[in-house]
N, C-alpha and C. Protein backbone atom coordinates (compact mmCIF):
# COMPACT_ATOMS: atom_id res chain seq x y z
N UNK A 1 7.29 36.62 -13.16
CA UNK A 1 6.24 37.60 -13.15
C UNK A 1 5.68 37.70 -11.73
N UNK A 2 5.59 39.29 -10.83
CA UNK A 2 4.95 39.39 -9.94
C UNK A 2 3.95 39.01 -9.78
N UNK A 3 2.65 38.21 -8.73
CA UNK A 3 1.49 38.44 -8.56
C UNK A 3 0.71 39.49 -8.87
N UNK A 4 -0.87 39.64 -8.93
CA UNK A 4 -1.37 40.84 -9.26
C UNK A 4 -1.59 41.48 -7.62
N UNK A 5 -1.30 42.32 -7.02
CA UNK A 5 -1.69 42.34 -6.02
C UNK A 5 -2.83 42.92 -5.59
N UNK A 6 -3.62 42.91 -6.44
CA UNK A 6 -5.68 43.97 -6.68
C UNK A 6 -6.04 42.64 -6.17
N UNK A 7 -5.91 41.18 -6.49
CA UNK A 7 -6.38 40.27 -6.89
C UNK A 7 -6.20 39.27 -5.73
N UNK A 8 -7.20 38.70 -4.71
CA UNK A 8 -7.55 38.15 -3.51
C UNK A 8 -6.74 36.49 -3.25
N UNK A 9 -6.03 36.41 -2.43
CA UNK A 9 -5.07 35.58 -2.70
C UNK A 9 -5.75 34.30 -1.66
N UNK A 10 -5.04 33.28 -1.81
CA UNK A 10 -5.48 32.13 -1.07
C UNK A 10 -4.70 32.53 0.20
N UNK A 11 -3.54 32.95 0.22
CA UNK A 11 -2.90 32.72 1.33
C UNK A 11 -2.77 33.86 2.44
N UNK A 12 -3.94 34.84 2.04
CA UNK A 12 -4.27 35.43 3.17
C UNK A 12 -5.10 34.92 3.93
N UNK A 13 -5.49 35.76 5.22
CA UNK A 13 -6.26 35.57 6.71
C UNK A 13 -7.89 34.89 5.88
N UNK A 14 -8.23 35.17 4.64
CA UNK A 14 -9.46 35.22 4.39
C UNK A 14 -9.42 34.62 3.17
N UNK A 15 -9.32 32.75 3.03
CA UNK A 15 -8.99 32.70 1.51
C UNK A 15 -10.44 32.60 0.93
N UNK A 16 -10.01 32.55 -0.22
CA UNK A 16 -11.67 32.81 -1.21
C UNK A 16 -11.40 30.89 -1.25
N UNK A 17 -12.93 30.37 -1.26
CA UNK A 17 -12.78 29.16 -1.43
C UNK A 17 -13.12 29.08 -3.02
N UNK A 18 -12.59 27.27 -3.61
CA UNK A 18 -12.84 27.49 -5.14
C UNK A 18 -14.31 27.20 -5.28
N UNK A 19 -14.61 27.30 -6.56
CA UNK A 19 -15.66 27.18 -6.86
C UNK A 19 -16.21 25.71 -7.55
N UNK A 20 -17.10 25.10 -7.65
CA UNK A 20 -16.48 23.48 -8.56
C UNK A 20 -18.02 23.43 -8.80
N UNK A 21 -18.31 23.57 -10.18
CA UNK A 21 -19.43 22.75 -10.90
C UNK A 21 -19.27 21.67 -11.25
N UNK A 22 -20.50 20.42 -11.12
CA UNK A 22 -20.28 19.56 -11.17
C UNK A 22 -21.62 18.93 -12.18
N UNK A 23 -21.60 18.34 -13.18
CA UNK A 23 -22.56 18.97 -14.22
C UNK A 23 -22.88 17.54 -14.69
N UNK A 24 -24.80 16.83 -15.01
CA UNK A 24 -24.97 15.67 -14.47
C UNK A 24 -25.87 15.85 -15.71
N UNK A 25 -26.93 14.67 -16.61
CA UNK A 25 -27.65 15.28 -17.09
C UNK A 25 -29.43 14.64 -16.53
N UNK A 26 -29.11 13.84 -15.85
CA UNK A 26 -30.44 13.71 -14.98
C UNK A 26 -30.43 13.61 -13.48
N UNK A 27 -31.37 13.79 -12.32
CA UNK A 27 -31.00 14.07 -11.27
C UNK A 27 -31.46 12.31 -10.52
N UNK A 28 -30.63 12.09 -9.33
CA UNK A 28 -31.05 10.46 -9.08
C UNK A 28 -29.82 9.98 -8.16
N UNK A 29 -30.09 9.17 -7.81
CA UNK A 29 -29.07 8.55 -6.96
C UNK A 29 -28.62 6.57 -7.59
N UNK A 30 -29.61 6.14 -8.36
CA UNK A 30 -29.86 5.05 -9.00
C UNK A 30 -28.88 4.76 -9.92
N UNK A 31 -28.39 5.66 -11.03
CA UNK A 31 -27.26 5.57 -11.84
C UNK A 31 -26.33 5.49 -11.39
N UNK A 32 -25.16 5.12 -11.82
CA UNK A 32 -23.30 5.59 -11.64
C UNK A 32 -22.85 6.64 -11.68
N UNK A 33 -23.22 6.98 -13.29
CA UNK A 33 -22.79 8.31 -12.94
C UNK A 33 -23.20 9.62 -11.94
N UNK A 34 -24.72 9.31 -12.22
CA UNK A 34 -25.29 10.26 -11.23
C UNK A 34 -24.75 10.02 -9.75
N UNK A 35 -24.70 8.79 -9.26
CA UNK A 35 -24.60 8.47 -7.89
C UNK A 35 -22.58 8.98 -7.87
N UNK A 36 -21.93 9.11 -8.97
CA UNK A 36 -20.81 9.24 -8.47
C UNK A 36 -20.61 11.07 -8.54
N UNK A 37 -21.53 11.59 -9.07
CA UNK A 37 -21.14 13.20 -9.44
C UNK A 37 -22.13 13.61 -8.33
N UNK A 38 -23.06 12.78 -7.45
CA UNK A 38 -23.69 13.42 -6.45
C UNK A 38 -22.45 13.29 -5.11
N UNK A 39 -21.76 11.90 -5.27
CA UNK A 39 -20.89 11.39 -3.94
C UNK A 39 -20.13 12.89 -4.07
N UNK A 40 -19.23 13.33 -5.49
CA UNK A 40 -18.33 14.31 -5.52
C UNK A 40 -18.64 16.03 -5.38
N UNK A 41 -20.23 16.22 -5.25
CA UNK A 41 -20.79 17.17 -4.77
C UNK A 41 -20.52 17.43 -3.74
N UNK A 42 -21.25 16.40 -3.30
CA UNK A 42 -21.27 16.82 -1.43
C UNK A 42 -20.07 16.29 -1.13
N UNK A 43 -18.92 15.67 -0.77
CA UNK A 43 -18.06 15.12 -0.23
C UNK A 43 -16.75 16.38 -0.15
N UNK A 44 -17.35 17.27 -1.07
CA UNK A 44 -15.73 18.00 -0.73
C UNK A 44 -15.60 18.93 0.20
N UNK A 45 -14.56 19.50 0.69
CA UNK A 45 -14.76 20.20 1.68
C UNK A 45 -15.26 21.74 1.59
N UNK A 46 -16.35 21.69 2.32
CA UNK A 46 -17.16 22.97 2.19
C UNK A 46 -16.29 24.37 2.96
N UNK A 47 -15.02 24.02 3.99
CA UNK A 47 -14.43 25.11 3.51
C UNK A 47 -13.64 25.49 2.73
N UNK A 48 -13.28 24.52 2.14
CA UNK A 48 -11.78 24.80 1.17
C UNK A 48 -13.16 25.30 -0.64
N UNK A 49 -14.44 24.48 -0.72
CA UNK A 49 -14.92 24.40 -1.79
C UNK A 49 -15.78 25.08 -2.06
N UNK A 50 -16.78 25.63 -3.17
CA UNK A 50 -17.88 26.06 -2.95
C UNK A 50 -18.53 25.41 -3.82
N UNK A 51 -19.50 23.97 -4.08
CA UNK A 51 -19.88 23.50 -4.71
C UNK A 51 -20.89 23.39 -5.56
N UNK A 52 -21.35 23.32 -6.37
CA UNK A 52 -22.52 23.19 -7.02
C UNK A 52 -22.91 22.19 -8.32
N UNK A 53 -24.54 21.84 -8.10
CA UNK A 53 -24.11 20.33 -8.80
C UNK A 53 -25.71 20.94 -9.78
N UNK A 54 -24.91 20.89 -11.11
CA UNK A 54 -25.93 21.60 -12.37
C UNK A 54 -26.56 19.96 -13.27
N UNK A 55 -27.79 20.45 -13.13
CA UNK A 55 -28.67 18.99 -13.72
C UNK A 55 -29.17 19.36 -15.32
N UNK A 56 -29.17 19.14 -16.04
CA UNK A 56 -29.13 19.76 -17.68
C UNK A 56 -30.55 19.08 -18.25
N UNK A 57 -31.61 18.43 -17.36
CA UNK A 57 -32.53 18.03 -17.47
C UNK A 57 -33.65 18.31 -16.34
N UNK A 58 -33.68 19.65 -15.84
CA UNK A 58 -34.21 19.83 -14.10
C UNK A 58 -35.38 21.15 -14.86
N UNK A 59 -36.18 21.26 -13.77
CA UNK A 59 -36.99 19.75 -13.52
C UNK A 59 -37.34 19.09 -14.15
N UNK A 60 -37.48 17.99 -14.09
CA UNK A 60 -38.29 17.02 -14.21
C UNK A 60 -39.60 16.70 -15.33
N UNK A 61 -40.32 16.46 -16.09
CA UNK A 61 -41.50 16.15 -16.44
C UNK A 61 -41.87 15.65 -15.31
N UNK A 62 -43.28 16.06 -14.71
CA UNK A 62 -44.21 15.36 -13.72
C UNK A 62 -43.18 15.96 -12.26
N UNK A 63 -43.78 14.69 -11.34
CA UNK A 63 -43.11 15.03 -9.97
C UNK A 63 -41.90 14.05 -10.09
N UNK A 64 -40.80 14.63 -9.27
CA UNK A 64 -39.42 14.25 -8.89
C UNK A 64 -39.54 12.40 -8.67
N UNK A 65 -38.81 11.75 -8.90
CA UNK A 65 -38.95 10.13 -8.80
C UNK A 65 -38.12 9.94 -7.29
N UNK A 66 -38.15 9.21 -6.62
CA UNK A 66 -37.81 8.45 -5.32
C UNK A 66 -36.32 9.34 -5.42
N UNK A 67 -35.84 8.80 -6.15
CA UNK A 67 -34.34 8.24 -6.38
C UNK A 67 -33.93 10.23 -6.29
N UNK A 68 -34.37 11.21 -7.05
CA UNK A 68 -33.96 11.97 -7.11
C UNK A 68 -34.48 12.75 -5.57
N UNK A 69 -35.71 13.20 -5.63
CA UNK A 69 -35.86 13.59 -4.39
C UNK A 69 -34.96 13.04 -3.02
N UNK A 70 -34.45 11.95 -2.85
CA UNK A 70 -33.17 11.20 -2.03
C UNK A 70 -32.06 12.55 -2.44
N UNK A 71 -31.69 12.41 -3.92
CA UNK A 71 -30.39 13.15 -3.71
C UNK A 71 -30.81 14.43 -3.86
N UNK A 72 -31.99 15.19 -3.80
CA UNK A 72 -32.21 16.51 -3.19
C UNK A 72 -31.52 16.56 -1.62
N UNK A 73 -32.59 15.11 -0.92
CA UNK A 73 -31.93 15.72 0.37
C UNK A 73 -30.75 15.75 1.00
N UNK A 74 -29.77 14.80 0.23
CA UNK A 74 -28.58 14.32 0.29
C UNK A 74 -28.10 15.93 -0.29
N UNK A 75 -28.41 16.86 -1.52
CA UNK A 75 -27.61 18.01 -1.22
C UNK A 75 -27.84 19.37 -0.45
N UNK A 76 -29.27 19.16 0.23
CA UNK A 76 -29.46 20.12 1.16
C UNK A 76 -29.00 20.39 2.22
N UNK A 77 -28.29 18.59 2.58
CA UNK A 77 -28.11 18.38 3.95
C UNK A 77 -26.34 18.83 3.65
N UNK A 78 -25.93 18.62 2.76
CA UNK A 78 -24.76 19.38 2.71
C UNK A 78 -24.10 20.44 2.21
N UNK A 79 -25.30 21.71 1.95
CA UNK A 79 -25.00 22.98 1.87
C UNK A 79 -24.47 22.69 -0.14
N UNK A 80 -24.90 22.08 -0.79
CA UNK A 80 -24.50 22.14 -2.25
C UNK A 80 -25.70 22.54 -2.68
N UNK A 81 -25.28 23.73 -4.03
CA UNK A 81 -26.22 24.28 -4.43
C UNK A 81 -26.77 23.52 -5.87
N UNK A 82 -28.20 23.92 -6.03
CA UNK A 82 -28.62 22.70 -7.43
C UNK A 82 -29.07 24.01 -8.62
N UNK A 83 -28.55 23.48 -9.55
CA UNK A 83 -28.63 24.46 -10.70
C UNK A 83 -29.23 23.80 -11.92
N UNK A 84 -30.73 23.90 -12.01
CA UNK A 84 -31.21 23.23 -12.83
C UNK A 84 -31.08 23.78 -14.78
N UNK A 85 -30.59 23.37 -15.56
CA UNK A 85 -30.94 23.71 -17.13
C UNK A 85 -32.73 23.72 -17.71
């Protein structure tokens, strides 16, 4: 089967980067899991990726705890977007 050729290819001059949700259910750097789905946020490559890291408990009751405000700045500083539920 041919390619579609309407349809924006990787291997032109201009590839579309992918897209990657990465989906957590509290925000923090203190947990495992959290601390390992924040490492895989930011760590990928921001040109090949377009990342975003969705919290299914955001915000918060009250103000943000230590631990999370940390991995706010940990994804500001690397261009990942936060998508709160």
């Amino acid at each position: 089967m041919l390619p579609d050729m309407d349809r924006p290819s990787s291997f032109g001059p201009h590839p579309r980067r992918v897209r990657v949700l990465t989906l957590i259910d509290f925000m923090g750097t203190d947990g495992g899991a959290e601390g390992l789905a924040l490492s895989v946020a930011t760590r990928l490559d921001p040109a090949r990726f377009e990342s975003t890291l969705c919290v299914s408990r955001w915000p918060p009751p009250g103000p943000p705890s230590v631990a999370a405000g940390a991995a706010l700045e940990q994804l500001s500083a690397s261009g990942v977007r936060l998508f709160g539920l």
